[in-house]
Protein backbone atom coordinates (compact mmCIF):
# COMPACT_ATOMS: atom_id res chain seq x y z
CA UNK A 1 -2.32 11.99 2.49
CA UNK A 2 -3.19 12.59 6.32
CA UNK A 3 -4.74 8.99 7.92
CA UNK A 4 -8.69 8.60 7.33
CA UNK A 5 -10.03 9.25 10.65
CA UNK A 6 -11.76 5.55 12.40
CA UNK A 7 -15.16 7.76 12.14
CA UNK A 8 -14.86 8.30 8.16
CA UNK A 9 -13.19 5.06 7.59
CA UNK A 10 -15.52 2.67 9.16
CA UNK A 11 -18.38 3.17 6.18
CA UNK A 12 -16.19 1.36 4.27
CA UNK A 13 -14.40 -1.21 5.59
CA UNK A 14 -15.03 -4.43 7.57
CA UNK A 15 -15.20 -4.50 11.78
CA UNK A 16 -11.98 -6.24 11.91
CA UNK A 17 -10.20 -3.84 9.87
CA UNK A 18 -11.65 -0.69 11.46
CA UNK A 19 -10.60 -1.78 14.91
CA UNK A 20 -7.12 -2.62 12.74
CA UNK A 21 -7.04 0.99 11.53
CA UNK A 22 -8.80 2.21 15.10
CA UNK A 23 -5.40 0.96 17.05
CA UNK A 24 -2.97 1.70 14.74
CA UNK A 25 -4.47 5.28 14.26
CA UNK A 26 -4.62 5.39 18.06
CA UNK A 27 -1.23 4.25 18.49
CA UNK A 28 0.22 6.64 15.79
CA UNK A 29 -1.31 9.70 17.98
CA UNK A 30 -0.11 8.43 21.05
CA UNK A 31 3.62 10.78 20.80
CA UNK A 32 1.70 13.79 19.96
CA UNK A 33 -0.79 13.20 23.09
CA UNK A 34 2.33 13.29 25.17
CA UNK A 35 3.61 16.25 23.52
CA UNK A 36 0.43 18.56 23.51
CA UNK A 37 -0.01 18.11 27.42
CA UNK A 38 0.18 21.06 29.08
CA UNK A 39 0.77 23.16 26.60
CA UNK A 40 -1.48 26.16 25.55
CA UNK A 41 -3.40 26.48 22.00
CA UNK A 42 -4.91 29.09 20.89
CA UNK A 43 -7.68 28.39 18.06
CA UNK A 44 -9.40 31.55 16.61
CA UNK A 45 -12.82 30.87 14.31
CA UNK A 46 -15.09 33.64 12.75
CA UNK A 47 -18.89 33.90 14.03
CA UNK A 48 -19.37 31.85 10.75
CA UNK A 49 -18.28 28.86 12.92
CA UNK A 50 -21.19 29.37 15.26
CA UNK A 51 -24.14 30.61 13.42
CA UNK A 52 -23.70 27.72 10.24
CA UNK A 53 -23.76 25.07 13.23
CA UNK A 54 -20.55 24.02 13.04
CA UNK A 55 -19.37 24.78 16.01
CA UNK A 56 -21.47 21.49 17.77
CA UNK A 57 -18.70 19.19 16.48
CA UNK A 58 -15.74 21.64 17.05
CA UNK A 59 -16.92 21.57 21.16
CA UNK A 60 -16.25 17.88 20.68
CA UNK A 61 -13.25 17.92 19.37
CA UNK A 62 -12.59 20.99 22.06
CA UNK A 63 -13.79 18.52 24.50
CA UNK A 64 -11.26 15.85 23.70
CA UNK A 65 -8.42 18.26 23.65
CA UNK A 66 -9.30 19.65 26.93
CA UNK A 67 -9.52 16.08 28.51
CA UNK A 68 -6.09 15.20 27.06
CA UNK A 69 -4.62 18.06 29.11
CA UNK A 70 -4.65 20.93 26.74
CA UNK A 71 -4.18 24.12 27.59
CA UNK A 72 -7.09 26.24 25.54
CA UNK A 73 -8.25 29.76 24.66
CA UNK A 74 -10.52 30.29 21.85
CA UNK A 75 -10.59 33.77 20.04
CA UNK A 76 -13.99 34.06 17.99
CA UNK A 77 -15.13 36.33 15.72
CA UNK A 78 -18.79 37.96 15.22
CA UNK A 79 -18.91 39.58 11.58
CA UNK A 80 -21.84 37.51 10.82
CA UNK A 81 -24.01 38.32 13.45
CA UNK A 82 -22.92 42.19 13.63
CA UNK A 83 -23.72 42.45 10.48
CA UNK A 84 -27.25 40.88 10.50
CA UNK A 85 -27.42 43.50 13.73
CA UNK A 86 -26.81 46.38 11.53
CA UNK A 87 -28.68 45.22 8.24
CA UNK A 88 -31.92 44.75 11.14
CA UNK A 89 -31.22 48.57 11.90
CA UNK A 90 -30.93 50.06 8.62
CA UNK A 91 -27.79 51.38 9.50
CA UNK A 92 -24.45 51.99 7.40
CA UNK A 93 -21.93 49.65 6.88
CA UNK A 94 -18.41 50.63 6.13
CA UNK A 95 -14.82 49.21 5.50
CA UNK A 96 -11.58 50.21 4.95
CA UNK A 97 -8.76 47.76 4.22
CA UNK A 98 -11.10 44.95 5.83
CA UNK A 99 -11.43 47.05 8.87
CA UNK A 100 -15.33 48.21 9.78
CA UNK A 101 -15.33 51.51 10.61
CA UNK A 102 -17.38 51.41 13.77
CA UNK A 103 -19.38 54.29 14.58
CA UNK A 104 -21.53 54.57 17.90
CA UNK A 105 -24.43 52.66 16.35
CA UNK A 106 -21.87 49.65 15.05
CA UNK A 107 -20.44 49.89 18.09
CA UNK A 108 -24.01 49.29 20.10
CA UNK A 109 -24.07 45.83 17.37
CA UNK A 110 -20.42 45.11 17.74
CA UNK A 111 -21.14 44.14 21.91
CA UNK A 112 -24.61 42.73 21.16
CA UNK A 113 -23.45 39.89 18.93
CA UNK A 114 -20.12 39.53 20.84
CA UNK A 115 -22.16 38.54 23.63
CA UNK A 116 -24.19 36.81 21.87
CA UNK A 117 -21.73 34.20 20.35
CA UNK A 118 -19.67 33.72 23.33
CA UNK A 119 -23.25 32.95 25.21
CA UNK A 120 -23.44 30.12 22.26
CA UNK A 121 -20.15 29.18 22.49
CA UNK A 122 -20.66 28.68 26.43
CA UNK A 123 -23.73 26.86 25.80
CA UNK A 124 -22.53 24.35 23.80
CA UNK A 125 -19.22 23.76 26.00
CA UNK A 126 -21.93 23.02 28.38
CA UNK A 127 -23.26 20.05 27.26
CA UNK A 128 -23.05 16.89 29.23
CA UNK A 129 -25.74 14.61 27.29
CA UNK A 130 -25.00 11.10 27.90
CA UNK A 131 -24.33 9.17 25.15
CA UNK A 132 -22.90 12.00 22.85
CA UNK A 133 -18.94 12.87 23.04
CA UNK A 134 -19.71 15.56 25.70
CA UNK A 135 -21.07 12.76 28.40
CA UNK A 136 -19.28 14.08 31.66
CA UNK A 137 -17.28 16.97 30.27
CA UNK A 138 -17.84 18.98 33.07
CA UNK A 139 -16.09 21.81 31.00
CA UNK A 140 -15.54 25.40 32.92
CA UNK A 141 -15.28 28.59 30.25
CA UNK A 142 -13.61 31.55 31.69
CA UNK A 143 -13.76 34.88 29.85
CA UNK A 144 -13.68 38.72 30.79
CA UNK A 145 -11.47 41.77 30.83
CA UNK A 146 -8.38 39.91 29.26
CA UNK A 147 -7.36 42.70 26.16
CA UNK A 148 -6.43 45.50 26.91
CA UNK A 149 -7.23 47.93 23.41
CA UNK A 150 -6.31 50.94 21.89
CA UNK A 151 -7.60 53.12 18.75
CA UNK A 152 -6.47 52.51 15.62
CA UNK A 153 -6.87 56.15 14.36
CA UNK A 154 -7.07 56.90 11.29
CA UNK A 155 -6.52 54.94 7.98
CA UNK A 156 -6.45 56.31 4.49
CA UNK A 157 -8.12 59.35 6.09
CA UNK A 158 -10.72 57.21 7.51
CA UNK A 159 -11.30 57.65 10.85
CA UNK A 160 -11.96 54.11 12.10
CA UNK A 161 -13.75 55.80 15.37
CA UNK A 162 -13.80 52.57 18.18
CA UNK A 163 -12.18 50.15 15.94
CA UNK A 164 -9.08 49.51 18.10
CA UNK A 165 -5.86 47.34 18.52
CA UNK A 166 -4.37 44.82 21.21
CA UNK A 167 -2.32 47.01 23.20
CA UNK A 168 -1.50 44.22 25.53
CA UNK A 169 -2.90 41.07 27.11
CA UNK A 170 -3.15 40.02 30.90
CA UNK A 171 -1.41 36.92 30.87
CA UNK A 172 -1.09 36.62 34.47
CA UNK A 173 -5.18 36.55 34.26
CA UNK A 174 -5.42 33.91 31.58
CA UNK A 175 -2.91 31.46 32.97
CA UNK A 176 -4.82 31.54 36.16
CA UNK A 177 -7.76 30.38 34.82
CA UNK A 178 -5.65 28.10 32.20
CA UNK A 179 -4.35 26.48 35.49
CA UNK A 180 -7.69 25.49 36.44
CA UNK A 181 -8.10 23.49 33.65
CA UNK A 182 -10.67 26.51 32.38
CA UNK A 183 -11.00 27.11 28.43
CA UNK A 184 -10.32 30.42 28.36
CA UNK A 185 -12.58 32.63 24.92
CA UNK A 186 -11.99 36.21 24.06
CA UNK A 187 -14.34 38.16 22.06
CA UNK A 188 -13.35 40.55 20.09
CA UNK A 189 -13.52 43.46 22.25
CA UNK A 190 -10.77 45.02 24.25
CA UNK A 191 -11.10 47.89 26.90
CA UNK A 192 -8.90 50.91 27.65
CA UNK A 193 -7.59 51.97 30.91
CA UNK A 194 -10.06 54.82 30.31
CA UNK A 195 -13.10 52.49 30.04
CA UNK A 196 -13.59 52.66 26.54
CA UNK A 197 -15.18 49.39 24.61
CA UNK A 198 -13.01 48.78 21.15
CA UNK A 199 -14.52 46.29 18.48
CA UNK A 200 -10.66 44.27 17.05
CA UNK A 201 -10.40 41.81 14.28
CA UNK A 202 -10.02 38.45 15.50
CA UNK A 203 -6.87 37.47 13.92
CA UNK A 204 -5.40 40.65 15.90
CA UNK A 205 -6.98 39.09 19.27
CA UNK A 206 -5.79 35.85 18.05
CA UNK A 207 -2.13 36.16 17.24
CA UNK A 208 -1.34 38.36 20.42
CA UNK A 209 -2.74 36.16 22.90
CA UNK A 210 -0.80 33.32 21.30
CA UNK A 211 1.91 35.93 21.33
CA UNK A 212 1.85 37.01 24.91
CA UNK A 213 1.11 33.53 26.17
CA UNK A 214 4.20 31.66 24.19
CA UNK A 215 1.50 29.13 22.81
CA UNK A 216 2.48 25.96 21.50
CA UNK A 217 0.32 26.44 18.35
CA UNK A 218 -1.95 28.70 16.92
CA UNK A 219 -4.73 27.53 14.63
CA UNK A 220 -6.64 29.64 12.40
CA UNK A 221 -10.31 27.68 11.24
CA UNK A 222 -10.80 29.70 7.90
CA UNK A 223 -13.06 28.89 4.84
CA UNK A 224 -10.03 27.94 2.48
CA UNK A 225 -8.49 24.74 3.25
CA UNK A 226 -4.71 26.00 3.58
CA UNK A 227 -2.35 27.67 1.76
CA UNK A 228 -2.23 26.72 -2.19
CA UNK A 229 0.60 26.80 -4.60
CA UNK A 230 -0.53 29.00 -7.91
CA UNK A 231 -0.72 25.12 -9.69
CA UNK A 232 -3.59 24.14 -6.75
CA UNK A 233 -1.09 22.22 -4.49
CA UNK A 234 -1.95 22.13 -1.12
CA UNK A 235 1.13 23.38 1.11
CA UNK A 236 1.52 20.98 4.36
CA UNK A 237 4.51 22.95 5.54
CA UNK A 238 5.88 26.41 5.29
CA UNK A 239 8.64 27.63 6.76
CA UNK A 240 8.82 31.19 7.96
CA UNK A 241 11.40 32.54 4.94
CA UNK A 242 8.82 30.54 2.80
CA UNK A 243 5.65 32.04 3.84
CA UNK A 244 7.42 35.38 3.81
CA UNK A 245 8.40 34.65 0.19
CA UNK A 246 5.53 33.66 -0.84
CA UNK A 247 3.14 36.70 0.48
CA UNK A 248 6.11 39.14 -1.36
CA UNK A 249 5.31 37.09 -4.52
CA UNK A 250 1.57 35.32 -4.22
CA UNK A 251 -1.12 37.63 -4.81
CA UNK A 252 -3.58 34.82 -6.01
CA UNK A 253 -4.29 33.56 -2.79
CA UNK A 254 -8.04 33.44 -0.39
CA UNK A 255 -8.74 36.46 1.18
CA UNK A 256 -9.07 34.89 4.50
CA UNK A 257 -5.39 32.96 3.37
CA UNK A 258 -3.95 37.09 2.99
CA UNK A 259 -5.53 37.59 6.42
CA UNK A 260 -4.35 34.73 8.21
CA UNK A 261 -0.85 34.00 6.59
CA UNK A 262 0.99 37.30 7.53
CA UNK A 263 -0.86 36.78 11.66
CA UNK A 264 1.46 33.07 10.96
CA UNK A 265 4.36 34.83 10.56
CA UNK A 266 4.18 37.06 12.93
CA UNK A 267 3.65 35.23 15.89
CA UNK A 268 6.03 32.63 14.57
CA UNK A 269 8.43 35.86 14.27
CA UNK A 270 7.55 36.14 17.90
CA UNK A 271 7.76 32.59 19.51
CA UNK A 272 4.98 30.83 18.76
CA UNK A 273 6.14 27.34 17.81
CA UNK A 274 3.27 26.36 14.93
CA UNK A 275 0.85 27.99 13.75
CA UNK A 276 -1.93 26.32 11.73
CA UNK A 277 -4.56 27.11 8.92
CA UNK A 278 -7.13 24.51 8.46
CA UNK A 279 -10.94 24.46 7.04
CA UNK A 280 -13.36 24.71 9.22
CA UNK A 281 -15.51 23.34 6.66
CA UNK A 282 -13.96 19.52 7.66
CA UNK A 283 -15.54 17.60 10.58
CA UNK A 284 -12.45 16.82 12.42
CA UNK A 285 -9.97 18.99 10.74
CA UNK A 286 -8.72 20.27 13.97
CA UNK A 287 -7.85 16.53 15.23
CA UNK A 288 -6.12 15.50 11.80
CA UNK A 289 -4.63 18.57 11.70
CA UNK A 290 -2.83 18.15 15.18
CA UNK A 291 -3.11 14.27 15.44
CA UNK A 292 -1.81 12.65 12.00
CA UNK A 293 1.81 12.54 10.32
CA UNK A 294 1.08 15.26 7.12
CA UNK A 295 -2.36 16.89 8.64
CA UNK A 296 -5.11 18.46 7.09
CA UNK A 297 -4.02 22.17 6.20
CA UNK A 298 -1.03 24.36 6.82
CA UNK A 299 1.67 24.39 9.03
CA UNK A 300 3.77 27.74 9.22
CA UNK A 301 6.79 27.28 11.39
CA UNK A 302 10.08 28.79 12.05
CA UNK A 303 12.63 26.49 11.18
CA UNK A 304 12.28 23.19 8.93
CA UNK A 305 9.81 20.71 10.75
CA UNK A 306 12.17 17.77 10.22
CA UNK A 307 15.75 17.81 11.05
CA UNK A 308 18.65 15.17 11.35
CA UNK A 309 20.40 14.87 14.22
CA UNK A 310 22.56 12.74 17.01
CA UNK A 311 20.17 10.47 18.94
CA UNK A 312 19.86 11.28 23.06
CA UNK A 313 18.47 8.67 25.25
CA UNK A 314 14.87 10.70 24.92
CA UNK A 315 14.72 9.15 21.50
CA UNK A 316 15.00 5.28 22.18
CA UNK A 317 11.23 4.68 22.48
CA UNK A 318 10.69 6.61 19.27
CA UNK A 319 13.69 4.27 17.99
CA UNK A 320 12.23 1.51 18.95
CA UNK A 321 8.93 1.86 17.22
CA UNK A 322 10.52 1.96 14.04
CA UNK A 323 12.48 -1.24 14.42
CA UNK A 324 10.37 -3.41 16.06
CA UNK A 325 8.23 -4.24 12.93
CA UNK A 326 11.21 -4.91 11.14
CA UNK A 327 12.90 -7.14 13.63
CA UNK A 328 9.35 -9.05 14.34
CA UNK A 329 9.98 -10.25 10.43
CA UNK A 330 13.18 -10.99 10.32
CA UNK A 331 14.42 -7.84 8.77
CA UNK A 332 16.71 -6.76 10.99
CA UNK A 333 18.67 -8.25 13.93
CA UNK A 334 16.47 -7.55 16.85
CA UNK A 335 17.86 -5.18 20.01
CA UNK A 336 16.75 -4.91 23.19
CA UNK A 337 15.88 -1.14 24.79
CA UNK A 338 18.74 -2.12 27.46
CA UNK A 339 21.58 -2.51 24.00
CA UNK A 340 20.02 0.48 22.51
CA UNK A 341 20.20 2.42 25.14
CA UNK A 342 23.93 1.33 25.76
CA UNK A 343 24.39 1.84 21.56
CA UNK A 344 22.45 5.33 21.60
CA UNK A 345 25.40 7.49 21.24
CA UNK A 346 25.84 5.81 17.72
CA UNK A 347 22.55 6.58 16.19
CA UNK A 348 21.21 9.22 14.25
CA UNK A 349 17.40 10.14 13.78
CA UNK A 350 15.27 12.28 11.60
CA UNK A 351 12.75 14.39 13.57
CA UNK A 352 9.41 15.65 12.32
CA UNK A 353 8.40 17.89 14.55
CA UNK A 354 9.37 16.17 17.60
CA UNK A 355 8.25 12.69 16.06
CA UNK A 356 10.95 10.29 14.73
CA UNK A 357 10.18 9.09 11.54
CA UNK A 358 13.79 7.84 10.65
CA UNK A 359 17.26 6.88 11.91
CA UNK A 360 20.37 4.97 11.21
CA UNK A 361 23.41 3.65 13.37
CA UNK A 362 27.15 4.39 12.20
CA UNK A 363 29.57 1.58 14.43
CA UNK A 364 33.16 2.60 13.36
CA UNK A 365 36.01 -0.17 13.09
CA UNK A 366 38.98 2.77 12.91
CA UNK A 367 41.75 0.50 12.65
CA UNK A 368 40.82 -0.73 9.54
CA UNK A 369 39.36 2.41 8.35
CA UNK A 370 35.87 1.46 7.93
CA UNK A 371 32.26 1.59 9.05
CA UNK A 372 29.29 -0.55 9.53
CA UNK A 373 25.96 0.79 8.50
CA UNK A 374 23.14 -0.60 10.42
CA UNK A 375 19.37 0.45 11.18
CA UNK A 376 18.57 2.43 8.41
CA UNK A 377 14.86 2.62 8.42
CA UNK A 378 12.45 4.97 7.72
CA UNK A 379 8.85 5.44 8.78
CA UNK A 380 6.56 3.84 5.84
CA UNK A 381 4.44 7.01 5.78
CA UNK A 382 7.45 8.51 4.59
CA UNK A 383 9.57 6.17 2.83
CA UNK A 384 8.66 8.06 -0.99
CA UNK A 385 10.27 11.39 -0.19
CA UNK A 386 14.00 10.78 -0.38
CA UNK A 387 14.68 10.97 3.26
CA UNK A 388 16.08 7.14 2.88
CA UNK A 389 19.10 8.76 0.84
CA UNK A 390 19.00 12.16 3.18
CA UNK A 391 19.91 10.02 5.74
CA UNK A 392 22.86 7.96 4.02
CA UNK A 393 23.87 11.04 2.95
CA UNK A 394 24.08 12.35 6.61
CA UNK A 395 25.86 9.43 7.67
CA UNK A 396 28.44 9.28 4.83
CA UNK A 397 29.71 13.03 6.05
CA UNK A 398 29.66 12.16 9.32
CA UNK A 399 31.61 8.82 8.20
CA UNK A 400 34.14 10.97 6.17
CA UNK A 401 34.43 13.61 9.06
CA UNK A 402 35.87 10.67 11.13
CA UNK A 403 38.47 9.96 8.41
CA UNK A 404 36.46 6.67 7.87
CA UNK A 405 37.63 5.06 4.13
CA UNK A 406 35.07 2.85 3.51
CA UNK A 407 31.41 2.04 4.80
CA UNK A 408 29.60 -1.39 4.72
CA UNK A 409 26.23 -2.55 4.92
CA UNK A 410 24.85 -6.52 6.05
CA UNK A 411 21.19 -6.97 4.79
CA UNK A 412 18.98 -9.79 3.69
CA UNK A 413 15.57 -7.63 2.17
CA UNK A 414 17.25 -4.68 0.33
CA UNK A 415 20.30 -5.40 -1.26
CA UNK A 416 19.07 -3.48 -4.58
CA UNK A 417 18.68 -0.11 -2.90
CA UNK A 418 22.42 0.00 -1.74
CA UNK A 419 23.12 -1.05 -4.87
CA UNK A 420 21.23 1.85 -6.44
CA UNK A 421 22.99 3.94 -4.46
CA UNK A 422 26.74 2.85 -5.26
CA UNK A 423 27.65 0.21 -2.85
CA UNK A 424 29.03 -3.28 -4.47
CA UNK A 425 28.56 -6.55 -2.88
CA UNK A 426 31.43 -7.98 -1.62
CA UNK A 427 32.63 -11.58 0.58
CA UNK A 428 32.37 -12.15 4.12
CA UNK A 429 36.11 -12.12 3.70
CA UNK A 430 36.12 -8.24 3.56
CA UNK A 431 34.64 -7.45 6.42
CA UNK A 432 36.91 -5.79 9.39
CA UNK A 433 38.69 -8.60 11.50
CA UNK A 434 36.08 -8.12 14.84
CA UNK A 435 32.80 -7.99 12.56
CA UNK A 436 33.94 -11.12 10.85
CA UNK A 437 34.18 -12.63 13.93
CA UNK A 438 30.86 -11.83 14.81
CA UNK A 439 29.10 -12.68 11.53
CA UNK A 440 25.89 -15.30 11.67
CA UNK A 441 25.63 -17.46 8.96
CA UNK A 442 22.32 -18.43 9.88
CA UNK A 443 21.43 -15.05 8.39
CA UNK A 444 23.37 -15.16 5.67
CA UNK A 445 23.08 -11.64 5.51
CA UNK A 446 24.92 -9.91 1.80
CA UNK A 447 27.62 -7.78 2.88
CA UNK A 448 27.86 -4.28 0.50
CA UNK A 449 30.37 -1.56 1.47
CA UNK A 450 31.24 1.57 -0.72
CA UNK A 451 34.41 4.18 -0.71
CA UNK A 452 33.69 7.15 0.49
């Protein structure tokens, strides 16, 4: 489950341990602050989002991102308000394939509450009270001409009249503004080069821009909480062959999951690195979505989000992190950044999504045909899903790739998992002649090898 958030957590629990959980929550974001500066997000929300309220929190949150160095444009929708425009007017309302047909008069409501929500939305970016989470924000919004449209014709022989498509989007515009620190919104309107107004679907708006502007993530806020297995299991991660798989075989799921899903794909299809789907019914959902090991919804993404791989010096911090507790009790023999970083070419780490959540050393003795072990730890948010034995596995091939015989293991805490997983204890005796050498009986650390 994603980490409680200090706000939600603090009901609960005494001072001492909030501030406890406060740090280490703190600390835990600290890699994905790094990695989310500079880098553009695109978050698309339906006029729901604005006219339930909820959108007073979400500028918060919008706030925080912002100040961290994010680089933001907001696609919102207006269905709610267009159609309490058209119910006020007595006048027809009509879909086709979850496409309004917008005549003149829908039209006339289609730019009324488009301007209406992104006057909210401007508002409410706006605030500066002192005392709330907004104190000083000093936020600029930037929006205008930025979609270029065209008419999506006919459909089913429905002629859709000035519902339209993104024909293309002026990214040369946005980053301007996107350089100036501006959060960039776009309604969803687009104009033609023959000044014609064209009402789009959000999720259109949405996945172009992040499209066209090779976003770092896409987030869709959406009424369902993520994508659900037919059993009720909440899916964290999707691949792209996954979600494609599933959409060919899953006709159970949300309607706003069928709208969003395939707009995932796509603009994963087309560069986008993540893109996210998340409730927007959750205070905070966007910051545990983006900020926590497992997050909130679901993640759609090319390739796997964790991979194994040789360690480059880039990775010694990360490294670090996950020895240090271990070496502060005794665990494990403790290394200083300078020996790691001389040592790095003999590690291997896992990587979730540019986070290292586990690694292990391999330090060959090829005269005697064996190798040492060492370092295998893995992050204790994820220490139930196998990846302990992914990454023995991993090391064992690379082992026998070397033409190495015969791998051993020193430890003092987990002598039973090695033996779970077919090593045998064995004397000091049988360690290689240099290791031997080397061995502190202080320790008294068991030695365990296996054949490979």
């Amino acid at each position: 489950m994603p980490a409680k958030s200090p706000a939600v957590s603090a009901a609960f629990i005494r001072p001492e341990t909030f501030l406890d959980v406060f740090v280490q929550w703190f600390r835990s974001a600290t890699p994905y602050i790094h990695a989310f500066r500079g880098k553009t997000f695109v978050i698309a929300f339906g006029g729901e989002v604005v006219s339930d309220g909820q959108f007073i929190s979400l500028a918060h949150d919008l706030n925080l991102l912002n100040s961290l160095g994010v680089r933001l444009v907001l696609v919102h929708g207006a269905r709610p308000q267009v159609e309490e425009e058209l119910t006020e007017r007595g006048a027809k309302i009509q879909y086709v394939n979850n496409l309004r047909v917008t005549d003149p008069q829908a039209l006339t409501c289609v730019k009324e509450a488009a301007g209406l929500v992104r006057v909210e939305i401007e508002a409410l970016l706006s605030m500066g009270l002192a005392n709330s989470p907004m104190a000083g924000a000093d936020i600029r919004v930037a929006s205008g001409n930025f979609v270029t449209a065209k008419p999506m014709g006919v459909v089913h022989g429905v002629d859709l009249q000035h519902t339209g498509e993104v024909r293309k989007i002026d990214v040369a515009g946005i980053n301007r503004r996107l350089e100036q620190n501006d959060i960039v919104v776009l309604p969803p309107i687009g104009y033609s080069p023959t000044g014609e107004i064209f009402n789009l679907t959000l999720e259109d708006v949405a996945t172009s821009a992040a499209v066209a502007l090779d976003a770092e993530k896409l987030v869709f806020l959406m009424d369902a909480d993520g994508v659900r297995t037919k059993k009720g299991e909440l899916l964290r991660e999707l691949t792209l062959k996954e979600a494609e798989k599933l959409l060919k075989t899953d006709k159970s799921q949300p309607e706003d999951v069928s709208i969003y899903l395939p707009c995932a794909v796509r603009a994963c299809e087309n560069g986008v690195t993540r893109t996210h789907l998340v409730s927007r019914h959750t205070d905070g959902a966007l910051l545990m979505e983006l900020f926590t090991h497992d997050g909130i919804g679901t993640m759609v993404s090319e390739a796997p989000v964790e991979t194994l791989r040789r360690a480059s010096i880039d990775d010694v911090g990360g490294i670090l992190r996950l020895l240090e507790p271990l070496e502060a009790d005794g665990t494990l023999v403790r290394r200083s950044r300078e020996l790691l970083e001389m040592e790095i070419d003999r590690f291997f780490v896992l990587d979730h999504d540019g986070i290292i959540i586990g690694c292990a050393a391999l330090y060959p003795f090829p005269e005697e045909g064996a190798a040492e072990l060492a370092c295998l730890v893995v992050h204790p948010s994820y220490r139930d899903g196998g990846r302990g034995e992914t990454l023995l596995e991993y090391i064992e091939d690379i082992a026998k790739e070397a033409g190495i015989q015969r791998l051993f293991v020193l430890t003092t805490r987990t002598a039973h998992w090695f033996l779970e997983r077919g090593f045998t204890e064995m004397g000091v005796d049988a360690l290689p002649t240099k290791k031997r050498e080397l061995y502190n009986y202080q320790r008294r650390s068991k030695v365990f090898a296996k054949p490979l």
